[in-house]
Structures are given as C-alpha cells and as structure tokens.
C-alpha atoms as a PDB file:
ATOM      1  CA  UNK A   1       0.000   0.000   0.000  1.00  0.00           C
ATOM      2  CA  UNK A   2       1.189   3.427  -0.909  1.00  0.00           C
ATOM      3  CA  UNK A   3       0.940   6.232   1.711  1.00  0.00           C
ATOM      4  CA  UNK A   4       4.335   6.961   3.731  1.00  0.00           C
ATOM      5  CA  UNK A   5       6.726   9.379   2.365  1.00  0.00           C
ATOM      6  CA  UNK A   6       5.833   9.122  -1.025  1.00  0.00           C
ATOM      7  CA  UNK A   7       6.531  13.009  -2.610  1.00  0.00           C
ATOM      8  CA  UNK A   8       4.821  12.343  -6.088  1.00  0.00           C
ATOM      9  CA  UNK A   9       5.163  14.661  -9.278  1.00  0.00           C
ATOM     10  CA  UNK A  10       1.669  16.344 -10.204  1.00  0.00           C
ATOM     11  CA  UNK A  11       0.982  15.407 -13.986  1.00  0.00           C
ATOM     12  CA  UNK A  12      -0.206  18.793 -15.851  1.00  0.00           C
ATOM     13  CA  UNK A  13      -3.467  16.992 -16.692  1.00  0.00           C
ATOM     14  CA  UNK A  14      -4.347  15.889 -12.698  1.00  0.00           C
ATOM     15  CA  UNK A  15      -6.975  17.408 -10.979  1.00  0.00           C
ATOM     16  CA  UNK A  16      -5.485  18.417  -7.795  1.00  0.00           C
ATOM     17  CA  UNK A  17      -8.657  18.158  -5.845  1.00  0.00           C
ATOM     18  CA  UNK A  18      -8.533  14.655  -7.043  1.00  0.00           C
ATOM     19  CA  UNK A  19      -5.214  14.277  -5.872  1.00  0.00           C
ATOM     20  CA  UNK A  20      -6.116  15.586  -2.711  1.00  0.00           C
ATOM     21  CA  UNK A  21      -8.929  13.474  -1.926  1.00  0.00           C
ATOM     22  CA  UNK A  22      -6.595  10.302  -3.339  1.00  0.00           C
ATOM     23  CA  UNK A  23      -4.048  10.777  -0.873  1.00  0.00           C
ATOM     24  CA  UNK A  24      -6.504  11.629   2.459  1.00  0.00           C
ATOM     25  CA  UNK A  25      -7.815   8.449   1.542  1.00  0.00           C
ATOM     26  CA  UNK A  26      -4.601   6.323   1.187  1.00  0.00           C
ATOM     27  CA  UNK A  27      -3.558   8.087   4.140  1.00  0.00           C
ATOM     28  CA  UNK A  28      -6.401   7.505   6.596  1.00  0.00           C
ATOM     29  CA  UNK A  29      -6.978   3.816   5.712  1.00  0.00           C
ATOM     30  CA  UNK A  30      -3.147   3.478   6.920  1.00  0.00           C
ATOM     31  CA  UNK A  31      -3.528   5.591   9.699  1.00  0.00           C
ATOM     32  CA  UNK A  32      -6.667   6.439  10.479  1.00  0.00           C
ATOM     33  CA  UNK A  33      -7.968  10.435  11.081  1.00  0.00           C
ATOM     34  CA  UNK A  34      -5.745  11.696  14.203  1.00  0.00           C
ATOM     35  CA  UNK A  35      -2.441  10.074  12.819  1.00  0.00           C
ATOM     36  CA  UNK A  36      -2.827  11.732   9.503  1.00  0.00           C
ATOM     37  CA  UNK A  37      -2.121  15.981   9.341  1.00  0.00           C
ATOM     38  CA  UNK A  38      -2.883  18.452   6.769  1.00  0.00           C
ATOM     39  CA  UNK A  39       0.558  18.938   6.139  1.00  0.00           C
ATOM     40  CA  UNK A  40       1.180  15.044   5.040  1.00  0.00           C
ATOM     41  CA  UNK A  41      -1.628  15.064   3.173  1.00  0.00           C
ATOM     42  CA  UNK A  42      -0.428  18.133   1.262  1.00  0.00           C
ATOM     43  CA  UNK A  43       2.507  16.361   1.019  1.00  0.00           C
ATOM     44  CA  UNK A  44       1.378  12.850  -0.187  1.00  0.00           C
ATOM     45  CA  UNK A  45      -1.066  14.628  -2.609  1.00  0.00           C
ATOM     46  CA  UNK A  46       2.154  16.223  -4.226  1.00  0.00           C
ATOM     47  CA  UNK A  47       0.495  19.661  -3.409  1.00  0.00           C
ATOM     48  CA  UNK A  48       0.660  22.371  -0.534  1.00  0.00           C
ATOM     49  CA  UNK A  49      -1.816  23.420   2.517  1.00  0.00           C
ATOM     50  CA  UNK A  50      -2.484  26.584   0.645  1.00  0.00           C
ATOM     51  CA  UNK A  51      -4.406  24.156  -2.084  1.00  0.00           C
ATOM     52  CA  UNK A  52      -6.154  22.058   0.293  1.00  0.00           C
ATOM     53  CA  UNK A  53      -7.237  25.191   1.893  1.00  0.00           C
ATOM     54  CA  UNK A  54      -9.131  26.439  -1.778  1.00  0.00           C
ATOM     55  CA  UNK A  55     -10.521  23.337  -1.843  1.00  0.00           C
ATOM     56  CA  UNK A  56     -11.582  22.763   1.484  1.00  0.00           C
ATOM     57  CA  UNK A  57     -12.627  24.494   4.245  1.00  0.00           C
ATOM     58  CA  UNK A  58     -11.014  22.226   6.901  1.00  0.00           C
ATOM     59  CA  UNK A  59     -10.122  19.089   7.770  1.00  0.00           C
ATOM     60  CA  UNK A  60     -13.851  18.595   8.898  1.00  0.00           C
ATOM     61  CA  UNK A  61     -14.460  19.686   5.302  1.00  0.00           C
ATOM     62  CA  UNK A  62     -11.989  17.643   3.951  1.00  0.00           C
ATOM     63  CA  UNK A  63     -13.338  14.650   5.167  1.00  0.00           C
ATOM     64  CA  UNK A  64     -17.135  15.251   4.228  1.00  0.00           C
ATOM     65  CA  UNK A  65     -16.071  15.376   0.903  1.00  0.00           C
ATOM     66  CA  UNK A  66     -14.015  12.394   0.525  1.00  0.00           C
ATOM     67  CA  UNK A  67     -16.717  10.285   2.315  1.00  0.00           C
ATOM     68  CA  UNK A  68     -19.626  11.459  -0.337  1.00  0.00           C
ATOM     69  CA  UNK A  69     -16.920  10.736  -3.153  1.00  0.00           C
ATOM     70  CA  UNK A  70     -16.391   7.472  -1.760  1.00  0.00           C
ATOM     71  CA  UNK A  71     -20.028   6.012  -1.632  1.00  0.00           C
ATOM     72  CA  UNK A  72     -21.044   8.145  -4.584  1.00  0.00           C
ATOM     73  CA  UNK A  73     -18.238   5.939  -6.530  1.00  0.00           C
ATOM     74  CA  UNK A  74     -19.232   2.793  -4.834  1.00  0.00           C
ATOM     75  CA  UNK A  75     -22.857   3.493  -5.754  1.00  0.00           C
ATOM     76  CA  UNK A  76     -22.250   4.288  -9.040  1.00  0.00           C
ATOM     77  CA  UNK A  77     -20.166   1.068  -9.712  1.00  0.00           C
ATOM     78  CA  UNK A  78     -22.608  -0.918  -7.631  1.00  0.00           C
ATOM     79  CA  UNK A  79     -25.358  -0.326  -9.941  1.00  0.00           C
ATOM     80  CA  UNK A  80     -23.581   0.151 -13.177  1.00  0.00           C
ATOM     81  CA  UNK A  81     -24.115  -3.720 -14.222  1.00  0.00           C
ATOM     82  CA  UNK A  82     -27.681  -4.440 -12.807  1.00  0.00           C
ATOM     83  CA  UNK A  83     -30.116  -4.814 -15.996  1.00  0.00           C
ATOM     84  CA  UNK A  84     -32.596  -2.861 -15.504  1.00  0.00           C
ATOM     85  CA  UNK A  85     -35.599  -5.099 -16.472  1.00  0.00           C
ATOM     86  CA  UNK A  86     -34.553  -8.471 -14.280  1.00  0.00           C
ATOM     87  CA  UNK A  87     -37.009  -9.457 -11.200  1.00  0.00           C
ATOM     88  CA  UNK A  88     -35.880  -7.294  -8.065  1.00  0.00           C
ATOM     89  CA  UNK A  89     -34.797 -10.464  -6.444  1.00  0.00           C
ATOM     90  CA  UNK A  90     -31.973 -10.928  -9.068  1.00  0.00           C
ATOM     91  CA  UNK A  91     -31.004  -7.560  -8.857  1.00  0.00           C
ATOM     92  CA  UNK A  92     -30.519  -7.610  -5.158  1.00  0.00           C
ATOM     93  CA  UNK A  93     -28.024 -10.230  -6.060  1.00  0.00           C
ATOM     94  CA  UNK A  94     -26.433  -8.991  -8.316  1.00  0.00           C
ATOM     95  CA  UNK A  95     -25.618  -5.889  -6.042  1.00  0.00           C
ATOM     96  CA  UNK A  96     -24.385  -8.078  -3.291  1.00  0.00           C
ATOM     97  CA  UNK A  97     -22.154  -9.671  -5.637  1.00  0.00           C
ATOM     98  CA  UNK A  98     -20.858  -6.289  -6.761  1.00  0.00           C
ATOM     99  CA  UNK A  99     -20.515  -5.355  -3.688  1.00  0.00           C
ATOM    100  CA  UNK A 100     -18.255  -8.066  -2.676  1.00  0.00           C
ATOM    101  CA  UNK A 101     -15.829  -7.222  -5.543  1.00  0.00           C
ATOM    102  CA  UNK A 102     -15.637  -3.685  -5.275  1.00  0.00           C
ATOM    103  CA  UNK A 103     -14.372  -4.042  -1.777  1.00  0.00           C
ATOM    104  CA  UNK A 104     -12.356  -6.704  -2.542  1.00  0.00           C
ATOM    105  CA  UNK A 105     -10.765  -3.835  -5.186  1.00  0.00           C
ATOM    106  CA  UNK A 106     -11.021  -0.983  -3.460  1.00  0.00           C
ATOM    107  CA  UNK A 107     -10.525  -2.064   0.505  1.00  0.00           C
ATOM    108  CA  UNK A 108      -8.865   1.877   1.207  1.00  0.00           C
ATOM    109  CA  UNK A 109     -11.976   2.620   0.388  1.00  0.00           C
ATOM    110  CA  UNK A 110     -14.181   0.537   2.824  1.00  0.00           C
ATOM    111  CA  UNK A 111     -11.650   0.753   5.777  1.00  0.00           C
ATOM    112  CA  UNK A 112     -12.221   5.138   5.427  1.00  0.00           C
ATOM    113  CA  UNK A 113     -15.970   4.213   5.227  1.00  0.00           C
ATOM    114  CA  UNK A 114     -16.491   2.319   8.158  1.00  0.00           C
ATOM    115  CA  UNK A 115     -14.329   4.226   9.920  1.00  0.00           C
ATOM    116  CA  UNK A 116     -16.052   7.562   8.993  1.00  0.00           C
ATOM    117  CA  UNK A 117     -19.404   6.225   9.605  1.00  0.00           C
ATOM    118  CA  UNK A 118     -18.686   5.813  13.360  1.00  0.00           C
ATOM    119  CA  UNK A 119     -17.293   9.041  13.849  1.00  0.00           C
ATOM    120  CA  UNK A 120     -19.000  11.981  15.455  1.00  0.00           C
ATOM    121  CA  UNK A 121     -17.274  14.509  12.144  1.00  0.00           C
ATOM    122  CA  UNK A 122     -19.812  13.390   9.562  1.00  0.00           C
ATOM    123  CA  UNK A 123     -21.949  16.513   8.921  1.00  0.00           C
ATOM    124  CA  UNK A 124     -26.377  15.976   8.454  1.00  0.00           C
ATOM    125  CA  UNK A 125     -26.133  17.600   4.954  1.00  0.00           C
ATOM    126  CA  UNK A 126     -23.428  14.633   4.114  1.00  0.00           C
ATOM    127  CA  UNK A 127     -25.502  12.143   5.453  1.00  0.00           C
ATOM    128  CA  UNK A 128     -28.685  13.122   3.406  1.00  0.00           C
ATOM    129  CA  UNK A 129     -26.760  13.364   0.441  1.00  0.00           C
ATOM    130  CA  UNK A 130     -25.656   9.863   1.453  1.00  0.00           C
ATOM    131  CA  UNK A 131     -28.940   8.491   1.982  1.00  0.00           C
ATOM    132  CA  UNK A 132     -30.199   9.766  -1.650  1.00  0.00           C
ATOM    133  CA  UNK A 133     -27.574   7.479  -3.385  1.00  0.00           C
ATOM    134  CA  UNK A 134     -29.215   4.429  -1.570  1.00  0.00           C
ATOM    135  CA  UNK A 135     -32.486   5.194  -2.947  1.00  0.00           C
ATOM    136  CA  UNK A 136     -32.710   3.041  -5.728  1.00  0.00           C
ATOM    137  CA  UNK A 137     -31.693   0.184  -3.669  1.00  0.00           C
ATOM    138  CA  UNK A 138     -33.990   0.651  -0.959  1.00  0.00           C
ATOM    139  CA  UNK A 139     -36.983   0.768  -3.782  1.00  0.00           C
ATOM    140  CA  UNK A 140     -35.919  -2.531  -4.984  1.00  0.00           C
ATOM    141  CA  UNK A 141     -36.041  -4.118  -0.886  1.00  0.00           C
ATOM    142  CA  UNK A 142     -39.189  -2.468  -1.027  1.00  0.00           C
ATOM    143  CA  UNK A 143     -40.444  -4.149  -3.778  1.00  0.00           C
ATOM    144  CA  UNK A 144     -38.813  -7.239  -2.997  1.00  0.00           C
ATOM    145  CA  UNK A 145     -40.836  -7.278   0.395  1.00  0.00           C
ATOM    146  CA  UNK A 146     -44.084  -6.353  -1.757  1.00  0.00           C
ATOM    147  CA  UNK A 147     -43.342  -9.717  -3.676  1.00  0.00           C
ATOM    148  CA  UNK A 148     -42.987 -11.562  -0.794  1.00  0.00           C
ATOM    149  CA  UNK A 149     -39.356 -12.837  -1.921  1.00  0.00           C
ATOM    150  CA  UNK A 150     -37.591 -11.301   1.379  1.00  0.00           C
ATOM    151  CA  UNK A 151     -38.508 -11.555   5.482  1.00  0.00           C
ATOM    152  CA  UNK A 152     -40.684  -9.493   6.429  1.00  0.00           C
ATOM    153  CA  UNK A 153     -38.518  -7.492   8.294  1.00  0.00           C
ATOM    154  CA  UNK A 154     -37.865  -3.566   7.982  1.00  0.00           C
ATOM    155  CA  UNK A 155     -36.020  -2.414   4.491  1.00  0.00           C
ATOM    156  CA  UNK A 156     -32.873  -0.996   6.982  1.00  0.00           C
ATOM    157  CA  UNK A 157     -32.587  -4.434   8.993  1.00  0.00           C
ATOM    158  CA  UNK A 158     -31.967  -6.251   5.875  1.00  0.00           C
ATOM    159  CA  UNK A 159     -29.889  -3.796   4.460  1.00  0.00           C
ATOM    160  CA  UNK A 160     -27.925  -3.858   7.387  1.00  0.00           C
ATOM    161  CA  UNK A 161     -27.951  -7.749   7.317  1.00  0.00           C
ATOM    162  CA  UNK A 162     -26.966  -8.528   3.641  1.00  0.00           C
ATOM    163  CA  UNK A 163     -24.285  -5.497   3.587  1.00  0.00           C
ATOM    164  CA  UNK A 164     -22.477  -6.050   6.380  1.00  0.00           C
ATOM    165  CA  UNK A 165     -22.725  -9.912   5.835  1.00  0.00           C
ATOM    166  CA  UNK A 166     -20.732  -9.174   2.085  1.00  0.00           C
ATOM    167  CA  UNK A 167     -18.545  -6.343   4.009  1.00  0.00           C
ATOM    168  CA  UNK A 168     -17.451  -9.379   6.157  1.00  0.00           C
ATOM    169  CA  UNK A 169     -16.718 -11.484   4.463  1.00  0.00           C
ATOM    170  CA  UNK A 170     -14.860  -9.061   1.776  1.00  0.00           C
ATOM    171  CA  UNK A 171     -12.343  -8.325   4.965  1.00  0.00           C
ATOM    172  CA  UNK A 172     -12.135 -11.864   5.870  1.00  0.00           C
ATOM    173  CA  UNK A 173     -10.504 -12.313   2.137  1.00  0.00           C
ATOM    174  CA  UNK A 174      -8.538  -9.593   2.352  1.00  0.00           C
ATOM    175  CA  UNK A 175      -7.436  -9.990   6.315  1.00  0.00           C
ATOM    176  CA  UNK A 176      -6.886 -13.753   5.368  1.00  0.00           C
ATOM    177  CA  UNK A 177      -5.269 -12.915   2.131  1.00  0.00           C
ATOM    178  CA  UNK A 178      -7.692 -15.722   0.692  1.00  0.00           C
ATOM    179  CA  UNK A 179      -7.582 -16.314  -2.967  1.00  0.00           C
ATOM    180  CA  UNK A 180     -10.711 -15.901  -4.274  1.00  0.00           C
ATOM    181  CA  UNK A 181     -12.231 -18.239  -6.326  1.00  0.00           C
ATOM    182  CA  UNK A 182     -15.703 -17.329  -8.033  1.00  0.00           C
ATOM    183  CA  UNK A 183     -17.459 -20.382  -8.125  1.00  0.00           C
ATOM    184  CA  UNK A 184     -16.734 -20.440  -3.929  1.00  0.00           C
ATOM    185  CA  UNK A 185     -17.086 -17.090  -3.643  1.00  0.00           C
ATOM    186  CA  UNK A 186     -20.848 -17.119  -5.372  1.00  0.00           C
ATOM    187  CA  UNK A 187     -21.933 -20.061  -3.110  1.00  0.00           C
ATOM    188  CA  UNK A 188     -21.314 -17.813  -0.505  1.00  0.00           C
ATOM    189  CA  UNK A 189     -22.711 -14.825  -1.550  1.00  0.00           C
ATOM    190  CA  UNK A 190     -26.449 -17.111  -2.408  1.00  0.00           C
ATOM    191  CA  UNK A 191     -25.804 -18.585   1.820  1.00  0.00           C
ATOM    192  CA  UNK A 192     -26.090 -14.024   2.435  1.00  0.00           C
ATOM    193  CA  UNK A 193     -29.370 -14.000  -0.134  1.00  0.00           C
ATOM    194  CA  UNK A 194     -30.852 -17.748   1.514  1.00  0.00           C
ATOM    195  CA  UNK A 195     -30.283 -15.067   5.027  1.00  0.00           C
ATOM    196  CA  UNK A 196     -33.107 -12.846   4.050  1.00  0.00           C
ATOM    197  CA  UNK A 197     -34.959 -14.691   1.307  1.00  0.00           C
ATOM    198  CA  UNK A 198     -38.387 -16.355   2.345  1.00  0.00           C
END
C-alpha cells in the first residue's frame, strides 16, 4: 500500500482536488484520522496546505467530501451492471455480488468508510446526500418485500444484514489474504441471499 513518504510529481493533466482526496484516503486507511495531518496530506497529494485550503474548508471539510466521493463511486459502480428489467430479487443479487468485488478492489476505500461512519465529524447535509444514493436500492427491498421474496422485516434491517454480511466477508478475504475463487465465492454470496430470502 502506498501512503508513507511518497513526494509524487503532479501530472499537468491531474486534478489536484482529485489528488487531494486520493491521498486523504490512502492516508487515513493506513492511519486512520488523528495520525494523519494536513501537512502530510499536502505532502502525499504532491500539493501544498495553501491548495487544500481552496478546496476545502477544513479538515472537517476535507473529510465530508471524501466520504460522499467514496459512496457516490461505490454506488455508481454498484449499480452500473444491474439490468434494468430483471425481477428485483436478481437484482438484489447482483448488487451483493458487486458489492463483494468492489471491496475486494477498493478495501482503502471501505476501511475510510467504516471508519467515517462511526465518527461523530460526519456533517447531516453529508448524510442526506448519502442516503439519496441508496435510494434506488432501498426501492428494490421495497419491492422485494411487496413480492414476498424477502422476510418481512424492515427495508434498513436487511440492508444492514446482507451489507455487512458481504462487508465481512470481503475483509475476511482480504485480512486472510484468501484467494478468491468465483465459483466459492458465489456459493457464498447465495448462503447471504438464503439469510433474508423467504
């Protein structure tokens, strides 16, 4: 993993926002929030403090943004591959399957996430914008409880269920440094769906 004392050239064509937001995350996931300054970010980003600064207001700031660039990212890859006219029960699949592998890809990501999450520095206008990129999957629970394919339990429990089931067993593969095998891999995934299923 990339993140200590690593003084990187700018290309002319990055976006330095991006670069800012690239390194806070590599940076974080290695250290968490108190262990990681402004000043090594700027650093690690190949930038300076006055440039974070015109991005962001503060570290508070900082950290808000790189959280809704996260999920918004995750979301966005999430859904990308879900055909849009399959039965909601097959698309709930094929989410937790995508899921799985986009953790499995992007773990920095996950470890800032969870970390975030249970922080007190994640700000109500965040958390709504948050909530709007799960829409589309809580309307498919939703109908998925109307056709009687999940328990009836409440859209959040399930979520909460099914995700952290695949966001466990993503960081058992990558604590475990398992290889990962797909035809294992989507056994387990249908033992998460047989979890809520009816």
């Amino acid at each position: 993993m990339r993140c200590k004392g690593e003084n990187r050239e700018m290309k002319p064509t990055e976006d330095k926002r991006s670069a800012v937001l690239s390194a806070t995350l590599r940076l974080i996931s290695a250290q968490g929030f108190h262990g990681t300054p402004m000043a090594q970010i700027a650093k690690e980003s190949g930038t300076s403090a006055g440039i974070i600064y015109h991005y962001f207001e503060n570290k508070e700031d900082l950290l808000n943004q790189l959280y809704l660039h996260v999920k918004t990212k995750c979301a966005e890859q999430v859904l990308t591959t879900v055909k849009e006219n399959a039965a909601a029960e097959n698309k709930i699949r094929q989410i937790l399957r995508n899921i799985f592998y986009y953790y499995i890809e992007n773990w920095d990501e996950l470890s800032f996430a969870e970390q975030y999450e249970n922080s007190p520095l994640i700000q109500p206008a965040t958390a709504t914008q948050v909530s709007k990129l799960l829409e589309p999957v809580i309307r498919l629970f939703e109908q998925a409880l109307s056709e009687c394919r999940l328990k009836p339990l409440g859209v959040q429990t399930l979520l909460t269920l099914s995700f952290g089931a695949v966001s466990s067993l993503a960081k058992l593969y990558i604590f475990k440094k398992m290889s990962v095998d797909d035809r294992v891999i989507q056994k387990e995934l249908e033992a998460i769906w047989d979890m809520i299923k009816i």
